[in-house]
PDB file of N, CA and C in Angstrom:
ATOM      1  N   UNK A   1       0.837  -1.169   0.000  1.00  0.00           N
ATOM      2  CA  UNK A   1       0.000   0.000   0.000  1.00  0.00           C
ATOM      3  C   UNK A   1       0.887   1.240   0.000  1.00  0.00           C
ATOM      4  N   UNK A   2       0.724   2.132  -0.680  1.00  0.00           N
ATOM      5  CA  UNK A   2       1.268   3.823  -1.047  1.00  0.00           C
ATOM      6  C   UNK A   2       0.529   4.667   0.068  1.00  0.00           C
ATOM      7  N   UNK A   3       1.222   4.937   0.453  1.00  0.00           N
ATOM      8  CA  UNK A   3       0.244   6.666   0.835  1.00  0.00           C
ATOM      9  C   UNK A   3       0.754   7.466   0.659  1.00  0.00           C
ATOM     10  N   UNK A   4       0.501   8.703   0.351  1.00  0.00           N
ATOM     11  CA  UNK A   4       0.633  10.283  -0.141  1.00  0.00           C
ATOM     12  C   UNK A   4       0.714  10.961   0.881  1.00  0.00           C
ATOM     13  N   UNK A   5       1.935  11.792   1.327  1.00  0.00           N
ATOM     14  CA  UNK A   5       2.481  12.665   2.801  1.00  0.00           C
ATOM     15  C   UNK A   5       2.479  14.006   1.774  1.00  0.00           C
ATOM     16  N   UNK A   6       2.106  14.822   2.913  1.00  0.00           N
ATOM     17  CA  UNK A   6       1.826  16.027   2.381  1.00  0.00           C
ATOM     18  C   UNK A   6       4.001  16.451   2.171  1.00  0.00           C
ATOM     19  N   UNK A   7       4.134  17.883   1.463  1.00  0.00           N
ATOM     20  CA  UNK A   7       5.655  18.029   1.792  1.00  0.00           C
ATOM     21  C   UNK A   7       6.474  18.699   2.791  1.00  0.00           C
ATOM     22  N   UNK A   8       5.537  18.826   3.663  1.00  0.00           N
ATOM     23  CA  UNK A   8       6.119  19.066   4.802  1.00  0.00           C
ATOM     24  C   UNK A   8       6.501  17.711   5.414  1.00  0.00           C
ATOM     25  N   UNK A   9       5.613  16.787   6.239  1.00  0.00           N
ATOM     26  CA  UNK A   9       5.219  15.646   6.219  1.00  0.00           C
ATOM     27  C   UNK A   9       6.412  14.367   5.724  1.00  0.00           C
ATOM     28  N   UNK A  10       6.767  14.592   4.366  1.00  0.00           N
ATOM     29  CA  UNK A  10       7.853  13.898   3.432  1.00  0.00           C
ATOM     30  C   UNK A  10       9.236  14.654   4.013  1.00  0.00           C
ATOM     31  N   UNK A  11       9.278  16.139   4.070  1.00  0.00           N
ATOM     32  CA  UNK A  11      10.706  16.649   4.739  1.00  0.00           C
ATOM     33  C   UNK A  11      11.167  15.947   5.435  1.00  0.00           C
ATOM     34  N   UNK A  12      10.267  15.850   7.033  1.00  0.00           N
ATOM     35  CA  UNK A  12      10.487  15.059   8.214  1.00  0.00           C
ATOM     36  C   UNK A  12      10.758  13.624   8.321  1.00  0.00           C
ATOM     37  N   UNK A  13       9.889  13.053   7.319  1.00  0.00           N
ATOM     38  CA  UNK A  13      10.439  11.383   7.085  1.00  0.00           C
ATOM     39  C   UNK A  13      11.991  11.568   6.660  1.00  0.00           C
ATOM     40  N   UNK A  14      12.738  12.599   5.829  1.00  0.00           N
ATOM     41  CA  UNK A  14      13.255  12.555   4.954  1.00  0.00           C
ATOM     42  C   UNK A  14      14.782  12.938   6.297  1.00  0.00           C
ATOM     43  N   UNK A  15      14.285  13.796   6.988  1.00  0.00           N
ATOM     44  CA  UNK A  15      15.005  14.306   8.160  1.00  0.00           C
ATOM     45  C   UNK A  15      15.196  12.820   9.128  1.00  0.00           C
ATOM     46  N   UNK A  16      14.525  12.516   9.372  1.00  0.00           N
ATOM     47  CA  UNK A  16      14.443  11.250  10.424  1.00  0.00           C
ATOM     48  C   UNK A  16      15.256  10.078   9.769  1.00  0.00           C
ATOM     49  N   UNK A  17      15.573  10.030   8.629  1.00  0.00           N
ATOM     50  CA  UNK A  17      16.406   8.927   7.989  1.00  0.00           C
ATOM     51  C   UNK A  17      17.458   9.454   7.764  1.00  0.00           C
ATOM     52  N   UNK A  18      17.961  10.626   7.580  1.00  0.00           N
ATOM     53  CA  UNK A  18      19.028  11.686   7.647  1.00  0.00           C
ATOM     54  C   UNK A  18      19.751  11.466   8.727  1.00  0.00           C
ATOM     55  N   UNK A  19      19.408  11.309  10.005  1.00  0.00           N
ATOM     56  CA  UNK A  19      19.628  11.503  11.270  1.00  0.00           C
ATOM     57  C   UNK A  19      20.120  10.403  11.822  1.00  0.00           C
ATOM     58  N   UNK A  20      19.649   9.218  11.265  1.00  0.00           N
ATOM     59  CA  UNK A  20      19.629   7.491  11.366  1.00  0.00           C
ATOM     60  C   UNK A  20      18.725   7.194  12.678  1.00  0.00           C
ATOM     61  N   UNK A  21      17.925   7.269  12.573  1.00  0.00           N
ATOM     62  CA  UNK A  21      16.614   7.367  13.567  1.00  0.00           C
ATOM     63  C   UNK A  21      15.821   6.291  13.210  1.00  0.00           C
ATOM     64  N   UNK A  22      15.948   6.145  12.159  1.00  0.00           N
ATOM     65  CA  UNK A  22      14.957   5.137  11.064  1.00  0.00           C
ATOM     66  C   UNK A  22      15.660   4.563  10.215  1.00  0.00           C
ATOM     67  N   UNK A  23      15.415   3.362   9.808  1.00  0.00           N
ATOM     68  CA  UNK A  23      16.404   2.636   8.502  1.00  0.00           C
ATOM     69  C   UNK A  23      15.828   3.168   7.255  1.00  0.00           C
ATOM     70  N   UNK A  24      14.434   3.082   7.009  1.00  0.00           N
ATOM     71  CA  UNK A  24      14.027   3.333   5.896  1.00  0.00           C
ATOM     72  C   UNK A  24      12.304   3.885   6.087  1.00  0.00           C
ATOM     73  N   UNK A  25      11.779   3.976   5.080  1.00  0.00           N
ATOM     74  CA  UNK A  25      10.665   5.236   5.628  1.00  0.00           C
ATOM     75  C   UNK A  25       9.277   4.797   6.403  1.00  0.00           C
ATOM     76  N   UNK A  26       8.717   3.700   5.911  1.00  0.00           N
ATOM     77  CA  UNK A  26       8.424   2.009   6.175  1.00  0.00           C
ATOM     78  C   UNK A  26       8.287   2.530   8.138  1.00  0.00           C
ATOM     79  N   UNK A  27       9.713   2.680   8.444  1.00  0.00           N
ATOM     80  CA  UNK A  27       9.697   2.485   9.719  1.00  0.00           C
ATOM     81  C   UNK A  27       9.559   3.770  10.448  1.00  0.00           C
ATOM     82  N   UNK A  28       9.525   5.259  10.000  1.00  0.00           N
ATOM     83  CA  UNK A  28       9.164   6.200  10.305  1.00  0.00           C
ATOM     84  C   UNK A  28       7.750   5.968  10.624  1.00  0.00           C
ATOM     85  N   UNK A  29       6.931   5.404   9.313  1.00  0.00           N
ATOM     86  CA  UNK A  29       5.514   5.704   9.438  1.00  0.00           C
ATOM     87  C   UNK A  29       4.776   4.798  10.291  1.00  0.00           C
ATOM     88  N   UNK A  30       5.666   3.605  10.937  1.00  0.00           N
ATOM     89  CA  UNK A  30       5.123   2.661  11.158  1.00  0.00           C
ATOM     90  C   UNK A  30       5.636   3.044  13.019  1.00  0.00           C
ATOM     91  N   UNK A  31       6.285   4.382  12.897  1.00  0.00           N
ATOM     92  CA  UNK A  31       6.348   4.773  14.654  1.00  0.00           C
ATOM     93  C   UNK A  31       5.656   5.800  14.388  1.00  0.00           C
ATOM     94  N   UNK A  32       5.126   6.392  13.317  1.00  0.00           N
ATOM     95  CA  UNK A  32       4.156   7.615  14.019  1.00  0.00           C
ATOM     96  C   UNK A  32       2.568   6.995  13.940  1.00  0.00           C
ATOM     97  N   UNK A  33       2.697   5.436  12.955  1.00  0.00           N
ATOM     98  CA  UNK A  33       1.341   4.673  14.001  1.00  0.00           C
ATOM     99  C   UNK A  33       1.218   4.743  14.664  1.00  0.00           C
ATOM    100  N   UNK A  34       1.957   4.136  15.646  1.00  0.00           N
ATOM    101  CA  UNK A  34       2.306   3.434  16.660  1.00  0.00           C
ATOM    102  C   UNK A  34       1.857   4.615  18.057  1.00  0.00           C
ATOM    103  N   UNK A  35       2.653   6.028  17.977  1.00  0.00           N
ATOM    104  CA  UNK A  35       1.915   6.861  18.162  1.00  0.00           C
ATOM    105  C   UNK A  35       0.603   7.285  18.704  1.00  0.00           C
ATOM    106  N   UNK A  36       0.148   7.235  16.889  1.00  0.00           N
ATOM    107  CA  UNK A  36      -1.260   7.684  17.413  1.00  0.00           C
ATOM    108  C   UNK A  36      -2.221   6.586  18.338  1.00  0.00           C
ATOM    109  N   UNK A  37      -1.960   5.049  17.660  1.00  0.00           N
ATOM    110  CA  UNK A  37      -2.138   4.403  18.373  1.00  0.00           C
ATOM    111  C   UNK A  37      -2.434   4.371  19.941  1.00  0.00           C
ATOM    112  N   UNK A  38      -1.246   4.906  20.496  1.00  0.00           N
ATOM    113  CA  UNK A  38      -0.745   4.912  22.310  1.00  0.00           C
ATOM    114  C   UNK A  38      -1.506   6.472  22.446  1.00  0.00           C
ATOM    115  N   UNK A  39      -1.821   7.211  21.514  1.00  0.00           N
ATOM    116  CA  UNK A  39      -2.751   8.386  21.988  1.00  0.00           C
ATOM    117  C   UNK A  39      -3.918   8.101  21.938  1.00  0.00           C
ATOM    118  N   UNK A  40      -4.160   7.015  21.270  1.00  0.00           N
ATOM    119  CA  UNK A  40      -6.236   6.871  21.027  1.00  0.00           C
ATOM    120  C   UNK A  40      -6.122   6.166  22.075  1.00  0.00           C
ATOM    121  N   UNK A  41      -5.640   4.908  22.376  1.00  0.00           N
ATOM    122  CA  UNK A  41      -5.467   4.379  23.232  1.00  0.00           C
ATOM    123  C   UNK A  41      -5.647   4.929  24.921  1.00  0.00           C
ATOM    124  N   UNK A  42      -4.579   6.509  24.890  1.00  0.00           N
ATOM    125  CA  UNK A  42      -5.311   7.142  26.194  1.00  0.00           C
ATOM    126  C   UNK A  42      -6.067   8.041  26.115  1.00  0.00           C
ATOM    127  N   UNK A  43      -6.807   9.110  24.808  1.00  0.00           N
ATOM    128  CA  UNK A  43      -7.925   9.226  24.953  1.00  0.00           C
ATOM    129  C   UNK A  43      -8.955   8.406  25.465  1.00  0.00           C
ATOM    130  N   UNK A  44      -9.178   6.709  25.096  1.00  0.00           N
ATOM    131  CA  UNK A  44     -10.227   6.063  25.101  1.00  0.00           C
ATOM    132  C   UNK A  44     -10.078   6.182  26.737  1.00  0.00           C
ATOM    133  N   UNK A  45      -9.088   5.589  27.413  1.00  0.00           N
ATOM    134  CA  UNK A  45      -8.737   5.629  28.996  1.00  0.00           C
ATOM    135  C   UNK A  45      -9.732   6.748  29.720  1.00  0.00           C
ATOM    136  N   UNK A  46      -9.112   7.902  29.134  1.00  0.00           N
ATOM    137  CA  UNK A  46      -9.414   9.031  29.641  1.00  0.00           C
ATOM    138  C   UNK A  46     -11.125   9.403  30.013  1.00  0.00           C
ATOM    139  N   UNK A  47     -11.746   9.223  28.704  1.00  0.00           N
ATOM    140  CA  UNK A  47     -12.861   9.050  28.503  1.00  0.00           C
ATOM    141  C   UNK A  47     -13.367   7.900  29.420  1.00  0.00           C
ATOM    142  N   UNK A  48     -12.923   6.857  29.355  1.00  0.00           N
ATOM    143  CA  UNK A  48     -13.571   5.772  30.263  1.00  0.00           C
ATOM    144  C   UNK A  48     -13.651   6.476  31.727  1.00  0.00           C
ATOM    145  N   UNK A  49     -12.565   7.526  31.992  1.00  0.00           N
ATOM    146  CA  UNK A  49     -12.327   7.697  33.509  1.00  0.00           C
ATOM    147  C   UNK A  49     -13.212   8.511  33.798  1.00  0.00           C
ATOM    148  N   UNK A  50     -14.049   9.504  32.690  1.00  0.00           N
ATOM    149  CA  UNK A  50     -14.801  10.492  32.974  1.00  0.00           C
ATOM    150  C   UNK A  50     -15.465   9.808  33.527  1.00  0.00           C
ATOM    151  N   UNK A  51     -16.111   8.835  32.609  1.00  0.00           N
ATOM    152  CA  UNK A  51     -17.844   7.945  32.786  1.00  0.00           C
ATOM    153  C   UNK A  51     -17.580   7.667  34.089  1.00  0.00           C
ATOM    154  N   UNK A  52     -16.509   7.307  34.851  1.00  0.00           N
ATOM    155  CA  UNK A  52     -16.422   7.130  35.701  1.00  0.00           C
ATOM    156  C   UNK A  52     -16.834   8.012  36.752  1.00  0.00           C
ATOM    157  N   UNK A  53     -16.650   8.882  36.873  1.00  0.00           N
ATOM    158  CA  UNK A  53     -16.457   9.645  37.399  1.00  0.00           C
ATOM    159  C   UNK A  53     -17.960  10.783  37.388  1.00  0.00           C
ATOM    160  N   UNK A  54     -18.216  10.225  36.326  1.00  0.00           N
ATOM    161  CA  UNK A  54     -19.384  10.714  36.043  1.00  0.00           C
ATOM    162  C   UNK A  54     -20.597   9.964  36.996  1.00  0.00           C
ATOM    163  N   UNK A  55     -20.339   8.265  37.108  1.00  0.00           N
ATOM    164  CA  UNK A  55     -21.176   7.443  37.401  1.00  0.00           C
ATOM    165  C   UNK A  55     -20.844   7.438  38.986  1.00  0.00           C
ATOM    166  N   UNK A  56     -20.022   8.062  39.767  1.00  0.00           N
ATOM    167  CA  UNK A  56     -19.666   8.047  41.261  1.00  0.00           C
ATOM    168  C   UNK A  56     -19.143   7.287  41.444  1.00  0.00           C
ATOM    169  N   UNK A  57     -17.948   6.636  40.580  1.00  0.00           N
ATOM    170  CA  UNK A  57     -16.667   5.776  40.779  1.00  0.00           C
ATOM    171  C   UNK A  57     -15.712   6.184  41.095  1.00  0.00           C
ATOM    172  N   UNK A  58     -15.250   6.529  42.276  1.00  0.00           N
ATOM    173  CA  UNK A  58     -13.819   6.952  42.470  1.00  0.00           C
ATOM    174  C   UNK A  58     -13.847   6.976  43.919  1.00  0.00           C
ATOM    175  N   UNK A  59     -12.858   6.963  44.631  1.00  0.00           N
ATOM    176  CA  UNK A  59     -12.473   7.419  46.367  1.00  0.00           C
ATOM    177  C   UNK A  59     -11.668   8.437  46.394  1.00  0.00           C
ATOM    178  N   UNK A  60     -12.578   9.013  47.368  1.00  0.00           N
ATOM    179  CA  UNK A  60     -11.894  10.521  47.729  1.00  0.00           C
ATOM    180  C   UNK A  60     -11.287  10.416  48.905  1.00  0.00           C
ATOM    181  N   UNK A  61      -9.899  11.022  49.213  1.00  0.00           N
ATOM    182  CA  UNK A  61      -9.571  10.632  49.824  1.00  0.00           C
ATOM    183  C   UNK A  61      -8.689  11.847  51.027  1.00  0.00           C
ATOM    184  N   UNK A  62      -8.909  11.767  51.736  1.00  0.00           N
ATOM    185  CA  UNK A  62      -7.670  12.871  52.975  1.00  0.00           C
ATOM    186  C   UNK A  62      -6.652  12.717  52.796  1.00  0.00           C
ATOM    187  N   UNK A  63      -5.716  14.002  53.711  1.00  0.00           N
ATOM    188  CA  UNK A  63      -4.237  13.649  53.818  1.00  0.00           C
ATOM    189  C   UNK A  63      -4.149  11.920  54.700  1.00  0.00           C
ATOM    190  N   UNK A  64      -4.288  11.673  55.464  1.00  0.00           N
ATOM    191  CA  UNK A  64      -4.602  10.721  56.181  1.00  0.00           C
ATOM    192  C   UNK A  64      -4.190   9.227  55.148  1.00  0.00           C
ATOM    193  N   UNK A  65      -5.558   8.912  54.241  1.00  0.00           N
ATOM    194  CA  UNK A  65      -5.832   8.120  53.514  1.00  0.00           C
ATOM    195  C   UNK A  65      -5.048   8.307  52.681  1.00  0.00           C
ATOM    196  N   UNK A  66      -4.721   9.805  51.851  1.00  0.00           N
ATOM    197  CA  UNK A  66      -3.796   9.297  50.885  1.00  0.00           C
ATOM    198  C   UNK A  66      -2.571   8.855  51.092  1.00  0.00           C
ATOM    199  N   UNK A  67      -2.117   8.955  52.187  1.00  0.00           N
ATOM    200  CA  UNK A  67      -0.678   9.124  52.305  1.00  0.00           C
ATOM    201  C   UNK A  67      -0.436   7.859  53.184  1.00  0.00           C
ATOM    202  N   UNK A  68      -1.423   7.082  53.412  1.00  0.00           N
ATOM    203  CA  UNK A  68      -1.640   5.526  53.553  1.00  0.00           C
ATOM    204  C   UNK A  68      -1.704   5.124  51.933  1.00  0.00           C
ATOM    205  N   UNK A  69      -2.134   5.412  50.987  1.00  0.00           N
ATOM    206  CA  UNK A  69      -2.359   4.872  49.779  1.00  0.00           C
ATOM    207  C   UNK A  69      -1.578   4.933  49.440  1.00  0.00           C
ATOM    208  N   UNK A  70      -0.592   6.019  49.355  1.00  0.00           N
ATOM    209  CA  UNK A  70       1.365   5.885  48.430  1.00  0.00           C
ATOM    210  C   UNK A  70       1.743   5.184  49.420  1.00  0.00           C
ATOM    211  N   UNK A  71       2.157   5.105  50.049  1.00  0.00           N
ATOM    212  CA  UNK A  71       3.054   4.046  50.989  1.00  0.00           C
ATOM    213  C   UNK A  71       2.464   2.462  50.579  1.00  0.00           C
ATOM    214  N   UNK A  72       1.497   2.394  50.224  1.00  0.00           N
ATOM    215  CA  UNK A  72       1.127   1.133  49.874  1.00  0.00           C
ATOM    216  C   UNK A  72       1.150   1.086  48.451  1.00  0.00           C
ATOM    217  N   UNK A  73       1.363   1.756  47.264  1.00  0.00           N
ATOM    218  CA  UNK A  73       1.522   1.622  46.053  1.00  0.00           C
ATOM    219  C   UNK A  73       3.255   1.471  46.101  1.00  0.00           C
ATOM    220  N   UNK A  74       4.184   2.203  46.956  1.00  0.00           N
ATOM    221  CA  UNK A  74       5.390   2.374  46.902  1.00  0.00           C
ATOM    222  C   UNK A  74       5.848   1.061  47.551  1.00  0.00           C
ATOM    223  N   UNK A  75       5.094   0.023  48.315  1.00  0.00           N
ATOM    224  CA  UNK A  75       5.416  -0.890  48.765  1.00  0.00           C
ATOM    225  C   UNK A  75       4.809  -2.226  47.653  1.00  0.00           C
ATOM    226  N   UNK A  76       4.690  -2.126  47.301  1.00  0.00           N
ATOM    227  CA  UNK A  76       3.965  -2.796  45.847  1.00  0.00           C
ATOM    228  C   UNK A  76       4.759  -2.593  44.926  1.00  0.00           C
ATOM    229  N   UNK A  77       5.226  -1.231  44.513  1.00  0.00           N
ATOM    230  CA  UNK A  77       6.082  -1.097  43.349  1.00  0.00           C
ATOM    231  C   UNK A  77       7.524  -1.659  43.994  1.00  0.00           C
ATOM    232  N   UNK A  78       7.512  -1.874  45.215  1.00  0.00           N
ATOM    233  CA  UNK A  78       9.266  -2.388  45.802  1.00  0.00           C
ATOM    234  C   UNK A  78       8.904  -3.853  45.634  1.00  0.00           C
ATOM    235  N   UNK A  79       8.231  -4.515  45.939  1.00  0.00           N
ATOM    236  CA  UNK A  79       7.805  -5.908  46.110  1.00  0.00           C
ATOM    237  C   UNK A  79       8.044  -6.236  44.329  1.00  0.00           C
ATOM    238  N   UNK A  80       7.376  -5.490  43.003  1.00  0.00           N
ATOM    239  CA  UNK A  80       7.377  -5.846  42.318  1.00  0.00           C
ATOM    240  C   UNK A  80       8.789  -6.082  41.765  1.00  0.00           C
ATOM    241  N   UNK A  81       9.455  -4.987  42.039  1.00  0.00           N
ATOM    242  CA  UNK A  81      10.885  -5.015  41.271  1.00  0.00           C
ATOM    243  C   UNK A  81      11.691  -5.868  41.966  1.00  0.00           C
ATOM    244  N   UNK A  82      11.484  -6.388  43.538  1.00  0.00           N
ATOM    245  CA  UNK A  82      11.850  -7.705  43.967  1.00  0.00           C
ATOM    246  C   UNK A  82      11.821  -8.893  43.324  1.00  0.00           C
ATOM    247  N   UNK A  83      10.520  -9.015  42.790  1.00  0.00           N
ATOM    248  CA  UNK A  83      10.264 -10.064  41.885  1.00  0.00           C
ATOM    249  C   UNK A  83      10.946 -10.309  40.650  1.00  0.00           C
ATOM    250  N   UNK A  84      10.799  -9.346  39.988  1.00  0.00           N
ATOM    251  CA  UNK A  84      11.668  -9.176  38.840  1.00  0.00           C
ATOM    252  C   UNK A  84      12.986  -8.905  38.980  1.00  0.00           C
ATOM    253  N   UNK A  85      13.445  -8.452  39.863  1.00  0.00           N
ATOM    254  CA  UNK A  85      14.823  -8.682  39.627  1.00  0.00           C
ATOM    255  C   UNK A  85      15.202 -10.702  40.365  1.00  0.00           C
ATOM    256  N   UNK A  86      14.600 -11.244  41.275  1.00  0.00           N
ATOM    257  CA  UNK A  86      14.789 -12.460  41.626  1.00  0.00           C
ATOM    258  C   UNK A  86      14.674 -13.584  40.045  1.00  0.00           C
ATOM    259  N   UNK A  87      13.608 -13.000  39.321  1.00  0.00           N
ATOM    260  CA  UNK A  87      14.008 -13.636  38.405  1.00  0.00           C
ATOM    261  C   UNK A  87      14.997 -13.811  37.372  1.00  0.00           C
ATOM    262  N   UNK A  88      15.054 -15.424  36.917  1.00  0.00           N
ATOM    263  CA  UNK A  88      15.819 -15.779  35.924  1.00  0.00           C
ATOM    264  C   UNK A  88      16.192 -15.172  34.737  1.00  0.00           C
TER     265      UNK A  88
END
């Protein structure tokens, strides 16, 4: 399949293989998929979080509570990288 880049568009592919960023152009276009991809991807998130939020899903929380809640995400994120680093 062809597609048609405007010439601005073609500069930048043209810059990005210049640079050695990219082997060939193929792989430029196939990271500014990739891209938009990981942006629709957190629009859709985002949007899901409204509904949320919309629908009275969420905990609100005090200094108190939150600061019980990082200490327990920060003890989770230590436990995890325990794991992973124990592994093979």
């Amino acid at each position: 399949m062809t597609a048609e880049v405007s010439p601005e568009n073609e500069r930048f592919i043209q810059s990005q293989l210049e640079r050695g960023h990219f082997e060939d152009r193929s792989a430029v276009v196939n990271a500014g998929l990739e891209l938009l991809r990981k942006r629709q991807a957190l629009l859709d998130h985002l949007s899901e979080s409204d509904r949320q939020l919309e629908r009275g899903e969420y905990t609100d929380y005090d200094d108190a509570s939150l600061e019980k809640r990082f200490k327990e995400l920060k003890e989770s994120a230590r436990a995890a990288r325990r794991n992973a680093q124990s592994r093979p």
